[in-house]
C-alpha atoms as a PDB file:
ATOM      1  CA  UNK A   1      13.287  45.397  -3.766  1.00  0.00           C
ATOM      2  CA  UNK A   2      14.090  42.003  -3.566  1.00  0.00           C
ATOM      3  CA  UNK A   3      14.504  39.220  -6.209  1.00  0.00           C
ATOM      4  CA  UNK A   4      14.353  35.531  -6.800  1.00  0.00           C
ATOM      5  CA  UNK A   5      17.809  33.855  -7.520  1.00  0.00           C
ATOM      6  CA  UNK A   6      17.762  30.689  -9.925  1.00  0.00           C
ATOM      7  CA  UNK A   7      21.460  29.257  -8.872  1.00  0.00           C
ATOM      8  CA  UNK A   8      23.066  26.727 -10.681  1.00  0.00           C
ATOM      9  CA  UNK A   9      24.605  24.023  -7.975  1.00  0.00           C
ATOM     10  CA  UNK A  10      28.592  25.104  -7.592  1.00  0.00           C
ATOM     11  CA  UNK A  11      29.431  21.593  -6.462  1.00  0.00           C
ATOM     12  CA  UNK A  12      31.026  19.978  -9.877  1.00  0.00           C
ATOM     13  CA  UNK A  13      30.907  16.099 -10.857  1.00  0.00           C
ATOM     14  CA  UNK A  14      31.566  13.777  -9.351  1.00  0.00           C
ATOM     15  CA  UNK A  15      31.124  15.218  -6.041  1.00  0.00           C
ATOM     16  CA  UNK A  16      27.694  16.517  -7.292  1.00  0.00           C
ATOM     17  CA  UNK A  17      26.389  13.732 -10.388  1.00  0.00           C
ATOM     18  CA  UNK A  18      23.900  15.944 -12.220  1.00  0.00           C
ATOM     19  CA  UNK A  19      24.287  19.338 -10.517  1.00  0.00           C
ATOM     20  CA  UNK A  20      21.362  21.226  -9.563  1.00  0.00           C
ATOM     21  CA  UNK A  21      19.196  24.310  -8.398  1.00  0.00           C
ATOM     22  CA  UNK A  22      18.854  26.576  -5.445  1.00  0.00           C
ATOM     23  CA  UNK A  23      16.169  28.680  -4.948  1.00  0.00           C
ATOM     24  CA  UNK A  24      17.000  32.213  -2.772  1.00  0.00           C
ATOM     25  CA  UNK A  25      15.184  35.215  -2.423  1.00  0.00           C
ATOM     26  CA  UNK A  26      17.703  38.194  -1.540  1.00  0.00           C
ATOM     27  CA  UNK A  27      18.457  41.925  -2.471  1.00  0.00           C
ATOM     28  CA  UNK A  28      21.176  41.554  -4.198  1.00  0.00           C
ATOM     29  CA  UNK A  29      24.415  39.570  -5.586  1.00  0.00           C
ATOM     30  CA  UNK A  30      25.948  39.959  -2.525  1.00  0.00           C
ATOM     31  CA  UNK A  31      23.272  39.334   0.265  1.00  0.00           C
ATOM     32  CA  UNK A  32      22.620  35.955  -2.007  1.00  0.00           C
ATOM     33  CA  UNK A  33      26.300  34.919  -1.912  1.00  0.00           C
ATOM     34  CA  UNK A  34      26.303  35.323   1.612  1.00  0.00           C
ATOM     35  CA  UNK A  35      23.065  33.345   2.445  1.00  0.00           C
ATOM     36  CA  UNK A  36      24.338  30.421   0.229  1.00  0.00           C
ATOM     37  CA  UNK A  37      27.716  30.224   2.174  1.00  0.00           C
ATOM     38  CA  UNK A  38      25.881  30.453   5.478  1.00  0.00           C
ATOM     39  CA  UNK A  39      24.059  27.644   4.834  1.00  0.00           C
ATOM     40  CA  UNK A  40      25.190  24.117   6.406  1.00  0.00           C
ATOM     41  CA  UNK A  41      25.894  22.576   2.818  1.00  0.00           C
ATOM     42  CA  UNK A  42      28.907  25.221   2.524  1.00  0.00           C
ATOM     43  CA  UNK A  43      32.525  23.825   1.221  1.00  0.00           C
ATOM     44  CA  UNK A  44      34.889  26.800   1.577  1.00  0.00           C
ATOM     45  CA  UNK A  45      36.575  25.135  -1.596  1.00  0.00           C
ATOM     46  CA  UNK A  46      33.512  27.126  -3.852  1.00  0.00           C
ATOM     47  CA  UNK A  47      33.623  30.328  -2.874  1.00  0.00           C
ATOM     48  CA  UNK A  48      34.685  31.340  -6.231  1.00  0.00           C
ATOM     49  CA  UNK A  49      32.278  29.264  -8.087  1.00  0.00           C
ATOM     50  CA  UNK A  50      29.733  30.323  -5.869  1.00  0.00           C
ATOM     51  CA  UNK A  51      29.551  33.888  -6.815  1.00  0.00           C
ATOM     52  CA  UNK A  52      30.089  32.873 -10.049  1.00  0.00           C
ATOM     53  CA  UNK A  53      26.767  31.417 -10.275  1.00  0.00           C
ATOM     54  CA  UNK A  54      25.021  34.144  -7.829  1.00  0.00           C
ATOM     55  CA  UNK A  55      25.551  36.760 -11.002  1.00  0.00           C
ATOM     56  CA  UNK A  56      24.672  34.320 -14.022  1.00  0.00           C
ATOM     57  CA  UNK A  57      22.160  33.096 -12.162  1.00  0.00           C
ATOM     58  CA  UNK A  58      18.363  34.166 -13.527  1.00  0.00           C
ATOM     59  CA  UNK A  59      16.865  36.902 -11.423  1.00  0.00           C
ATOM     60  CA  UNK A  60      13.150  37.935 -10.817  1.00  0.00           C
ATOM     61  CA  UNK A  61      11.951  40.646  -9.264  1.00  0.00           C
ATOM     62  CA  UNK A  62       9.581  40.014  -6.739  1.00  0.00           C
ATOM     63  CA  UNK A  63       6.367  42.592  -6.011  1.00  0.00           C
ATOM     64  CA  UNK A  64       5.891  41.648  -2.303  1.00  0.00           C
ATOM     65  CA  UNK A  65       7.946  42.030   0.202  1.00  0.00           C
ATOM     66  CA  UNK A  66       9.386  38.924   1.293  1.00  0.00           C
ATOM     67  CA  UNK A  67      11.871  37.344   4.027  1.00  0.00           C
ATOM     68  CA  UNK A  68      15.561  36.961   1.985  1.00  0.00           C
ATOM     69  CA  UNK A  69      16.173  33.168   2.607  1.00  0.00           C
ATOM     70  CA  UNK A  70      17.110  29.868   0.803  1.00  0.00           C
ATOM     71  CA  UNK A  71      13.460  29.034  -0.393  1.00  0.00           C
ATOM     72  CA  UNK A  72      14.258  25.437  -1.854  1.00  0.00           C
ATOM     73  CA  UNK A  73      16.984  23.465  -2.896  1.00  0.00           C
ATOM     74  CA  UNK A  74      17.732  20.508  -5.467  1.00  0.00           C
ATOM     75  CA  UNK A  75      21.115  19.476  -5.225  1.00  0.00           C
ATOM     76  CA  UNK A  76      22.945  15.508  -6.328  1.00  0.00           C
END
C-alpha cells in the first residue's frame, strides 16, 4: 500500500520566506525520506529536519497502485 505524504518544507526562514509543501507518494516514512533527499533541491544540512517532517507530515492512503515519486512541490 502506498500513501500520499503532505511535507512541510524543512528549509527554515530566511533561506526559505514562507516555507512550503511537497507532495510524495511512497510506502512508507522511510522510502519518503529517501525520495526527498534524492531529489536535486537536497541540502545535507536537513537531514534531521527532513525526517522530522516525513513522520508529522499528513498521510493518505491511496487505493490504486501508483509510481512512489515527488508528485508536486511548493517551496519559497
Amino acid at each position: 500500500m502506498k500513501y500520499l505524504y503532505l511535507v512541510d518544507y524543512w528549509v527554515p526562514f530566511p533561506s526559505s520566506e514562507y516555507g512550503g509543501l511537497v507532495s510524495v507518494i511512497a510506502e512508507n516514512d522511510q522510502e519518503c525520506h529517501d525520495l526527498l533527499r534524492d531529489c536535486e533541491d537536497y541540502d545535507d544540512r536537513y537531514t534531521q529536519k527532513i525526517m522530522e517532517r516525513v513522520v508529522n507530515a499528513n498521510k493518505f492512503a491511496l487505493l490504486d497502485e501508483e509510481t512512489s515519486r515527488i508528485v508536486d512541490s511548493f517551496t519559497t
